[in-house]
Protein backbone atom coordinates (compact mmCIF):
# COMPACT_ATOMS: atom_id res chain seq x y z
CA UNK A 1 -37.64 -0.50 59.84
CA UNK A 2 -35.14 -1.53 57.06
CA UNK A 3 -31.51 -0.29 56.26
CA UNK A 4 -31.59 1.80 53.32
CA UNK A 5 -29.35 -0.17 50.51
CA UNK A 6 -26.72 1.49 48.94
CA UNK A 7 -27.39 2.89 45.81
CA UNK A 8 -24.62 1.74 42.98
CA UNK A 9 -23.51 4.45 40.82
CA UNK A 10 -20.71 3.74 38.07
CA UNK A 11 -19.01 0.76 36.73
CA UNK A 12 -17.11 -2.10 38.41
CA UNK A 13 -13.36 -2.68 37.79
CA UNK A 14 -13.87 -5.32 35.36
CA UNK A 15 -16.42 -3.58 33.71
CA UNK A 16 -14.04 -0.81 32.69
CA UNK A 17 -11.39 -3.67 31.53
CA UNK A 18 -13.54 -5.35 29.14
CA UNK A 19 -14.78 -2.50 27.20
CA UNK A 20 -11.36 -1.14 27.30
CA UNK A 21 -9.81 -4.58 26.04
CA UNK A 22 -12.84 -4.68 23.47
CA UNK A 23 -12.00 -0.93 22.65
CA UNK A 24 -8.40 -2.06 22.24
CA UNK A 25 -8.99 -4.76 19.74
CA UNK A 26 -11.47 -2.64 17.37
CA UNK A 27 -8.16 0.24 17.01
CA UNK A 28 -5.75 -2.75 16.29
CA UNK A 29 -7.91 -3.35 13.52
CA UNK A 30 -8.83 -0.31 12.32
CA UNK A 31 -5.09 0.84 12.24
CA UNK A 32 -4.10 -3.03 10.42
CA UNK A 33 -6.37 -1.82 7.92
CA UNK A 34 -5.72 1.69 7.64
CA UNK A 35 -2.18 0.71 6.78
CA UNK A 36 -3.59 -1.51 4.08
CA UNK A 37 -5.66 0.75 2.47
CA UNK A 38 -2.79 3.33 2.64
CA UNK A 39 -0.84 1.35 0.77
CA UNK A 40 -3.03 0.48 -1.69
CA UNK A 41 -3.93 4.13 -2.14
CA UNK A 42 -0.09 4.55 -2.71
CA UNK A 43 0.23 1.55 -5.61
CA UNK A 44 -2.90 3.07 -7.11
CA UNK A 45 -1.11 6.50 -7.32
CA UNK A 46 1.82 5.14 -8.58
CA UNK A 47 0.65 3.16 -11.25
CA UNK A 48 -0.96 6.77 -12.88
CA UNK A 49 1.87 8.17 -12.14
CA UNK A 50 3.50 5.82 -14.66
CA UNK A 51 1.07 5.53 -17.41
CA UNK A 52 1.03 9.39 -17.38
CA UNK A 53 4.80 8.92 -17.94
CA UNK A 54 4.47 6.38 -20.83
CA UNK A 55 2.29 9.04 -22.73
CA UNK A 56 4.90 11.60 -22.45
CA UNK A 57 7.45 8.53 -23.65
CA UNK A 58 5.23 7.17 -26.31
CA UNK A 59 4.64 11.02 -27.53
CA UNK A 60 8.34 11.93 -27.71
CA UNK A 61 8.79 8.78 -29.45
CA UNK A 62 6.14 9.25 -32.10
CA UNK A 63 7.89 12.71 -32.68
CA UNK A 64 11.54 12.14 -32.64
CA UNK A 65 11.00 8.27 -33.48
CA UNK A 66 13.17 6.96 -31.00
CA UNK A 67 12.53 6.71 -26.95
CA UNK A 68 14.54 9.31 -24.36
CA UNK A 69 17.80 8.03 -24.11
CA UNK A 70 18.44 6.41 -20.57
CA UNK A 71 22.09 6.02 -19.01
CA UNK A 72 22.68 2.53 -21.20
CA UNK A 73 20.58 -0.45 -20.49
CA UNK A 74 19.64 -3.67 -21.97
CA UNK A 75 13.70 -6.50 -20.71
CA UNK A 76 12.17 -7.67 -24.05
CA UNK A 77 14.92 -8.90 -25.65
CA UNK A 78 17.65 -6.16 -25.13
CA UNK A 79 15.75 -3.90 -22.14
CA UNK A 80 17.01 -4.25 -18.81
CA UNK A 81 15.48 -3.16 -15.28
CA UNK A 82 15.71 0.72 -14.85
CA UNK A 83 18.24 1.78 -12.45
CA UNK A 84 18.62 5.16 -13.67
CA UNK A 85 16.24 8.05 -12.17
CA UNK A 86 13.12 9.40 -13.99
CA UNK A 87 15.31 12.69 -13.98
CA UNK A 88 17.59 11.54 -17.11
CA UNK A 89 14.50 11.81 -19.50
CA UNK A 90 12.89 15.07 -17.46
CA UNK A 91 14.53 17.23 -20.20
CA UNK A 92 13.11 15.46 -23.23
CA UNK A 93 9.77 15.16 -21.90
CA UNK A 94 8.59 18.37 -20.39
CA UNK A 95 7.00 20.60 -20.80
CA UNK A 96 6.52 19.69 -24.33
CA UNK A 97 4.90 16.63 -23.80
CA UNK A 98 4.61 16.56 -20.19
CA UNK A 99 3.44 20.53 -18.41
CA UNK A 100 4.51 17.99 -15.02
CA UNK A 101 6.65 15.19 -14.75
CA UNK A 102 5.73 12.47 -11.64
CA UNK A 103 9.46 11.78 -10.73
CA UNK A 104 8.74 10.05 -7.52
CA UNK A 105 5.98 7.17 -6.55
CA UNK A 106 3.52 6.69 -4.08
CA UNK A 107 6.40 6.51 -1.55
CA UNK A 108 8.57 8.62 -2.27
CA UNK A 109 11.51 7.05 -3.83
CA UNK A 110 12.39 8.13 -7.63
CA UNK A 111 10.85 6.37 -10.56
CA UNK A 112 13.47 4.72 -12.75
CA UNK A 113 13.58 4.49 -16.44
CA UNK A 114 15.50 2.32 -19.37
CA UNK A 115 15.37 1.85 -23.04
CA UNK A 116 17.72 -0.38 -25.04
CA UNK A 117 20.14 0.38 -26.91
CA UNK A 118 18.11 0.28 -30.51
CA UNK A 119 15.12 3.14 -28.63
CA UNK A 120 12.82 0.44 -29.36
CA UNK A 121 11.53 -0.63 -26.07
CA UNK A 122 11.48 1.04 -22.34
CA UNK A 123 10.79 0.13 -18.91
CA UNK A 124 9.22 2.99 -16.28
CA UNK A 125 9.69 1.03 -12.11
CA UNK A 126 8.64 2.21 -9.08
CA UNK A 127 10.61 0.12 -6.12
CA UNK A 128 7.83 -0.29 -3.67
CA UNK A 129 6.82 0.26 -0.59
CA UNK A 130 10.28 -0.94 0.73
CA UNK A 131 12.39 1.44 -1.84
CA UNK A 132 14.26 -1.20 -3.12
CA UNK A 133 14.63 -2.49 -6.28
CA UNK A 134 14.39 -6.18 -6.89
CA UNK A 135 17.34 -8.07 -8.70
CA UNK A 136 14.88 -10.71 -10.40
CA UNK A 137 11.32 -9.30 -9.48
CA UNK A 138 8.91 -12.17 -10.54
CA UNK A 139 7.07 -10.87 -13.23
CA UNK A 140 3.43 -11.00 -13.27
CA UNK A 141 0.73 -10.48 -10.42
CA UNK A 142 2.24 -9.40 -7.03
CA UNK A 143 0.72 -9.69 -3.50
CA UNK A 144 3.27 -7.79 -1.51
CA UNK A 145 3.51 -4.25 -0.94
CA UNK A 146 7.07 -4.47 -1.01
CA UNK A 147 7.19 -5.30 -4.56
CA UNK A 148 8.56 -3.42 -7.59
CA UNK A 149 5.84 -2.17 -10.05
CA UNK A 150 7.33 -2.37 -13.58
CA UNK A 151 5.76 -0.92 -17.18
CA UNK A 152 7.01 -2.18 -20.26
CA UNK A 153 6.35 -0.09 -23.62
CA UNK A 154 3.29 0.83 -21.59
CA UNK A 155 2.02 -2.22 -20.50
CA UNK A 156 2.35 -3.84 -16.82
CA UNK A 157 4.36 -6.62 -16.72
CA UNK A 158 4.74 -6.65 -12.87
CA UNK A 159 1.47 -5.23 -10.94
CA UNK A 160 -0.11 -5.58 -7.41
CA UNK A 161 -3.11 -8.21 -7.24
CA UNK A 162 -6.59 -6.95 -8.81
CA UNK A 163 -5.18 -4.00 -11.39
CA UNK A 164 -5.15 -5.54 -14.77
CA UNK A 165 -2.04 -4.84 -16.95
């Protein structure tokens, strides 16, 4: 006659530890990504954001043939970067041109806005991901989140990788 075996039910120790560590791996990535995409969602949103502004800028300015005055600036020749808020222009813009004004980006910190002195040229920023603005942003293609997105009598001349300006 033999001994009757024990029957195994469940899963070992280490069993349980690898799929947990292998569990554990696949949410680092997923959330590494998630933030990613997040952010990207947030650029994207932004950068709308400002063209819709530059319509409501370039309209005002084919009407009243000058730009909204800003608080005093001077980027092409004569513009410098926006410091002040989107707010200073809200009044010009909306609802006549605008019916709603995006005053804050993808983050939540305020657009900023500039023209020169002559209302020939304006710059629209968002800050970034970080919030704040750059003294001497490197104009062109960015590949950090962090970085300011800048339109220039609506063109981009600062931009995350893979938009075109």
């Amino acid at each position: 006659m033999s001994v009757p075996t024990r029957q195994r039910r469940g899963f070992t120790l280490i069993e349980m530890l690898v799929v947990s560590a292998i569990i554990g791996i696949l949410v680092a990535m997923a959330a590494s990504n998630m933030r990613s995409v997040m952010n990207r969602s947030r650029q994207k949103r932004s950068m709308a954001d400002m063209r819709t502004l530059a319509l409501g800028v370039d309209a005002f300015a084919t009407d009243q043939n000058r730009f909204p005055a800003a608080a005093g600036y001077v980027l092409p020749s004569g513009l410098s970067l926006p410091t002040a808020t989107i707010c200073t222009i809200l009044p010009a813009i909306s609802p006549t041109y605008l019916r709603s004004v995006p005053l804050v980006d993808g983050w939540s910190s305020w657009f900023t806005y500039a023209t020169d002195g002559a209302n020939a040229n304006y710059a629209i920023r968002s800050n970034g991901a970080d919030g704040l603005p750059e003294a001497s942003p490197p104009f062109g293609e960015t590949h950090a989140f962090a970085a300011d997105i800048i339109l220039v009598n609506g063109s981009f001349v600062q931009y995350p990788d893979g938009f075109q300006k």
